[in-house]
N, C-alpha and C. Protein backbone atom coordinates (compact mmCIF):
# COMPACT_ATOMS: atom_id res chain seq x y z
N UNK A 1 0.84 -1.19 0.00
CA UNK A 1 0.00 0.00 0.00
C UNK A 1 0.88 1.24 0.00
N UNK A 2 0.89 1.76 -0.85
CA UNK A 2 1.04 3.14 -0.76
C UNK A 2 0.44 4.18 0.15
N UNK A 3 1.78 4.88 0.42
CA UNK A 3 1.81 5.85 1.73
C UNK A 3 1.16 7.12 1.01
N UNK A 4 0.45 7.33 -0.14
CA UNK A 4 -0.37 8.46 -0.95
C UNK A 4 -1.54 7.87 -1.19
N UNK A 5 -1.79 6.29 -0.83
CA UNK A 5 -3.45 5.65 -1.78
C UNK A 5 -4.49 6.12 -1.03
N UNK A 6 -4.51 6.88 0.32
CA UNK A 6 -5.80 7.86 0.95
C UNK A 6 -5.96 9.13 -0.14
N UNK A 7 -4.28 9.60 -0.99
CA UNK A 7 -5.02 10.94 -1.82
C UNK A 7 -5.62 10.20 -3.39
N UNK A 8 -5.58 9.17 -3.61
CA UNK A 8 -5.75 8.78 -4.85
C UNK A 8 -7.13 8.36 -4.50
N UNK A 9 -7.67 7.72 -3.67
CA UNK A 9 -8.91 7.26 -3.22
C UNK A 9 -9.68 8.36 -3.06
N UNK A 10 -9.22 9.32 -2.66
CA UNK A 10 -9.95 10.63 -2.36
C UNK A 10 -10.78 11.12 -3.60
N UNK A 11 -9.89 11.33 -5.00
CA UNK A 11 -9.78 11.88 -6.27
C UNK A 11 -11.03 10.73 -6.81
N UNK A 12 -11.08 9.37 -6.91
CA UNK A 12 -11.30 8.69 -7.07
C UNK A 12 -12.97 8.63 -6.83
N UNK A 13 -13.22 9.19 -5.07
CA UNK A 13 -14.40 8.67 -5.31
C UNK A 13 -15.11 10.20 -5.09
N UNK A 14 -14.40 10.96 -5.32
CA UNK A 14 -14.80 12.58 -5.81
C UNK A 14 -15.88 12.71 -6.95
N UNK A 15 -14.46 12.10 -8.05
CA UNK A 15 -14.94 11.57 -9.08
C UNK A 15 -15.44 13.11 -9.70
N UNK A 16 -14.78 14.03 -9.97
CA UNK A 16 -14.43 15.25 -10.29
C UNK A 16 -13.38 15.47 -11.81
N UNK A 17 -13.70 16.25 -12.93
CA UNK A 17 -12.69 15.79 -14.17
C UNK A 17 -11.28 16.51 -13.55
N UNK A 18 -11.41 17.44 -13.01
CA UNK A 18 -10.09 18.54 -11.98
C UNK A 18 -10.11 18.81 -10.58
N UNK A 19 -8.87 18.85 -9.70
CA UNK A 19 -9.16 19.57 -8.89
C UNK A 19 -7.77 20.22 -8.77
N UNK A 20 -8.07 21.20 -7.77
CA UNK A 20 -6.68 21.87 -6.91
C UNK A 20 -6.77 21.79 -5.59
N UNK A 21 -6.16 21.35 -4.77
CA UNK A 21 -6.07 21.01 -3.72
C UNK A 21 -4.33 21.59 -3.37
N UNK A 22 -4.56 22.38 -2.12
CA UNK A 22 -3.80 23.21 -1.37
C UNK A 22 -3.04 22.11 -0.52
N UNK A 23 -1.64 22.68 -0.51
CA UNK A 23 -1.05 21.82 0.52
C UNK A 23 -1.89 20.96 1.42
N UNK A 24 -2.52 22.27 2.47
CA UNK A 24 -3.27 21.95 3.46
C UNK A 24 -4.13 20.79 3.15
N UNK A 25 -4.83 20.94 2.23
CA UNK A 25 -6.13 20.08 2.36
C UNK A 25 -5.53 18.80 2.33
N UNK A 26 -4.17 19.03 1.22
CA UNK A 26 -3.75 17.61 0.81
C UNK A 26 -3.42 16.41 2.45
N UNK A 27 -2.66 17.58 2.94
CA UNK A 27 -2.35 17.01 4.18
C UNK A 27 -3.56 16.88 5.02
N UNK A 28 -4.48 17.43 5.19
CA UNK A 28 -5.39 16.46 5.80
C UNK A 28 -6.00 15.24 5.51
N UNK A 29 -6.45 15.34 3.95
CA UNK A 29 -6.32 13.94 3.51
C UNK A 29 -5.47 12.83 3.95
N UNK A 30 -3.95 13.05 4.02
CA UNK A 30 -3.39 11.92 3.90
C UNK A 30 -2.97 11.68 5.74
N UNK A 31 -3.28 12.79 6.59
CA UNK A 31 -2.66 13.11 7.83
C UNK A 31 -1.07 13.24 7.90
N UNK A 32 -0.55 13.44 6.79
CA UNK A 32 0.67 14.26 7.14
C UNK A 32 1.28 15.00 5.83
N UNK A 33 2.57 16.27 6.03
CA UNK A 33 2.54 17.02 4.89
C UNK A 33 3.46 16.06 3.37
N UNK A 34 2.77 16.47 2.14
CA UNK A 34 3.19 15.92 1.36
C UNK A 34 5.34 16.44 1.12
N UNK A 35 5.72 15.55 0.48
CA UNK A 35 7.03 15.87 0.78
C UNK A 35 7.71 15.62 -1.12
N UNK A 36 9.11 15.84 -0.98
CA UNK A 36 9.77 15.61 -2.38
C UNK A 36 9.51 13.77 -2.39
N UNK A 37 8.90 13.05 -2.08
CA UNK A 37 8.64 11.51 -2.54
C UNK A 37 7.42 11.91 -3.39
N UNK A 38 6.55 12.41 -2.68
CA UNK A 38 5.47 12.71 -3.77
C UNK A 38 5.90 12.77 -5.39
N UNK A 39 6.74 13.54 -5.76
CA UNK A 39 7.51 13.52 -7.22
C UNK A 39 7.87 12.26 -7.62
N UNK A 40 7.84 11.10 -7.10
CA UNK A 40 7.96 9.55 -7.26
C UNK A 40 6.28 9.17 -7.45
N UNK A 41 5.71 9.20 -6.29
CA UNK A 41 4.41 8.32 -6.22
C UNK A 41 3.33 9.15 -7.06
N UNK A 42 3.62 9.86 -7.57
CA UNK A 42 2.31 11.04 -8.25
C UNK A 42 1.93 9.87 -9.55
N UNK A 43 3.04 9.24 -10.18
CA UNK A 43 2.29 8.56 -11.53
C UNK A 43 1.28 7.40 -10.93
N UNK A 44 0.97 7.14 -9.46
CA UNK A 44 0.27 6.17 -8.93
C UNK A 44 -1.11 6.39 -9.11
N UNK A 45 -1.08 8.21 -9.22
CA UNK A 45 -2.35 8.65 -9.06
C UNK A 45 -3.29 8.15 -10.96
N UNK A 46 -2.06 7.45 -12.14
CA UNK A 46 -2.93 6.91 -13.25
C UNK A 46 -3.40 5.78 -12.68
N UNK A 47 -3.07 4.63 -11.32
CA UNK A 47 -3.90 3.85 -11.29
C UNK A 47 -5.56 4.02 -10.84
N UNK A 48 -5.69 4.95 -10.31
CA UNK A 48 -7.07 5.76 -10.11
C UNK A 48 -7.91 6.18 -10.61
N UNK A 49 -7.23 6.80 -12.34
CA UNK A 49 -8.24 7.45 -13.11
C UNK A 49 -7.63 9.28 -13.71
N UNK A 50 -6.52 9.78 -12.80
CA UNK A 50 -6.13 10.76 -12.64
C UNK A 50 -4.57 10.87 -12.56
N UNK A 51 -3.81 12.37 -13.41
CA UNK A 51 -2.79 12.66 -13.63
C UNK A 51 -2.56 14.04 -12.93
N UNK A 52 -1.71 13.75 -12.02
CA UNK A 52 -0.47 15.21 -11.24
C UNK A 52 -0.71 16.03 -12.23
N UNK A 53 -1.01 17.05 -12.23
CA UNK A 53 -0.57 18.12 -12.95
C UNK A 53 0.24 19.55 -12.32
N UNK A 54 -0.09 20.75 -12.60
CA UNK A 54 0.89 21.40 -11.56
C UNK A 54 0.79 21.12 -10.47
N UNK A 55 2.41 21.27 -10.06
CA UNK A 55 2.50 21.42 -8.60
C UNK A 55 3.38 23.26 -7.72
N UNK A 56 2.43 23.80 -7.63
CA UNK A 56 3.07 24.96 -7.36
C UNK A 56 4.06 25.12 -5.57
N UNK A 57 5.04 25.31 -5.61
CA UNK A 57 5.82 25.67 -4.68
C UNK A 57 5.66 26.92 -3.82
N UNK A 58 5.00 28.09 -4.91
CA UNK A 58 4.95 29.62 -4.33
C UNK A 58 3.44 29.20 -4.04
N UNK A 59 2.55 28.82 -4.87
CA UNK A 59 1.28 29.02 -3.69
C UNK A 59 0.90 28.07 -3.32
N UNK A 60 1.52 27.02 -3.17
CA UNK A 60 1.58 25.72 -2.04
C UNK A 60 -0.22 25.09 -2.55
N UNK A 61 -0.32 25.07 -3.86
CA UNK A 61 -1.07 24.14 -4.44
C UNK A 61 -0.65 22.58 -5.25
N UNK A 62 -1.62 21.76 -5.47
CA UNK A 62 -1.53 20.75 -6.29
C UNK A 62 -2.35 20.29 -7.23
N UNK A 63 -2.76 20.65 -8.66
CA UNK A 63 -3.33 20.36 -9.58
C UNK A 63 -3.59 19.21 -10.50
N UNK A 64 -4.93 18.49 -10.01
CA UNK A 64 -5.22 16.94 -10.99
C UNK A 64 -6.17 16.96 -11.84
N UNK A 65 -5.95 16.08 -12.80
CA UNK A 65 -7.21 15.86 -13.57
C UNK A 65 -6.98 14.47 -13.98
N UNK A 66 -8.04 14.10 -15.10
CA UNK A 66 -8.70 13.02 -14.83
C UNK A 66 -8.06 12.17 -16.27
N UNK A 67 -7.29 11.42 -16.13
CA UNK A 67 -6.42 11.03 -16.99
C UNK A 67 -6.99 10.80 -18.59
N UNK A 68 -6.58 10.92 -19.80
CA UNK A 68 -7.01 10.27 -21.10
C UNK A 68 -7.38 8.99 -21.09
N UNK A 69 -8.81 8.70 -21.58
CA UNK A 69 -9.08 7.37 -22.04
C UNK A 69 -10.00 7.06 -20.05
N UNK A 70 -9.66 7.56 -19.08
CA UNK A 70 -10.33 7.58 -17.69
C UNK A 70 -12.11 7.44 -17.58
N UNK A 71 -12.68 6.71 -17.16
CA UNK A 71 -14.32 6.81 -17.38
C UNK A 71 -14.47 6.45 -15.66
């Protein structure tokens, strides 16, 4: 199990084509702050349905959507 499959499950049963999700929120989702591993486990988020997209540093956001070919 992946130490990110609470944010992919999240996205998942959202079931939303985008979102942005703020540091913060992210970290409440997962109960702790996301870190530089995230830049590893983000392609986990295609087993879900959904692709990382930006990740901003200055306004401490994280941008997904809902992968090609995803239903």
């Amino acid at each position: 199990m992946s130490k990110y499959e609470k944010l992919w499950k999240y996205l998942k049963e959202k079931d939303q084509d985008s979102y942005e999700l703020s540091f913060e929120e992210v970290k409440n989702i997962l109960g702790f702050e996301i870190d530089h591993s995230f830049l590893t486990y983000k392609k986990e988020a295609c087993e879900y349905g959904y692709e990382v997209g930006k990740i901003s540093m200055k306004e401490k956001i994280v941008n997904f959507h809902r992968s090609e070919g995803a239903l």
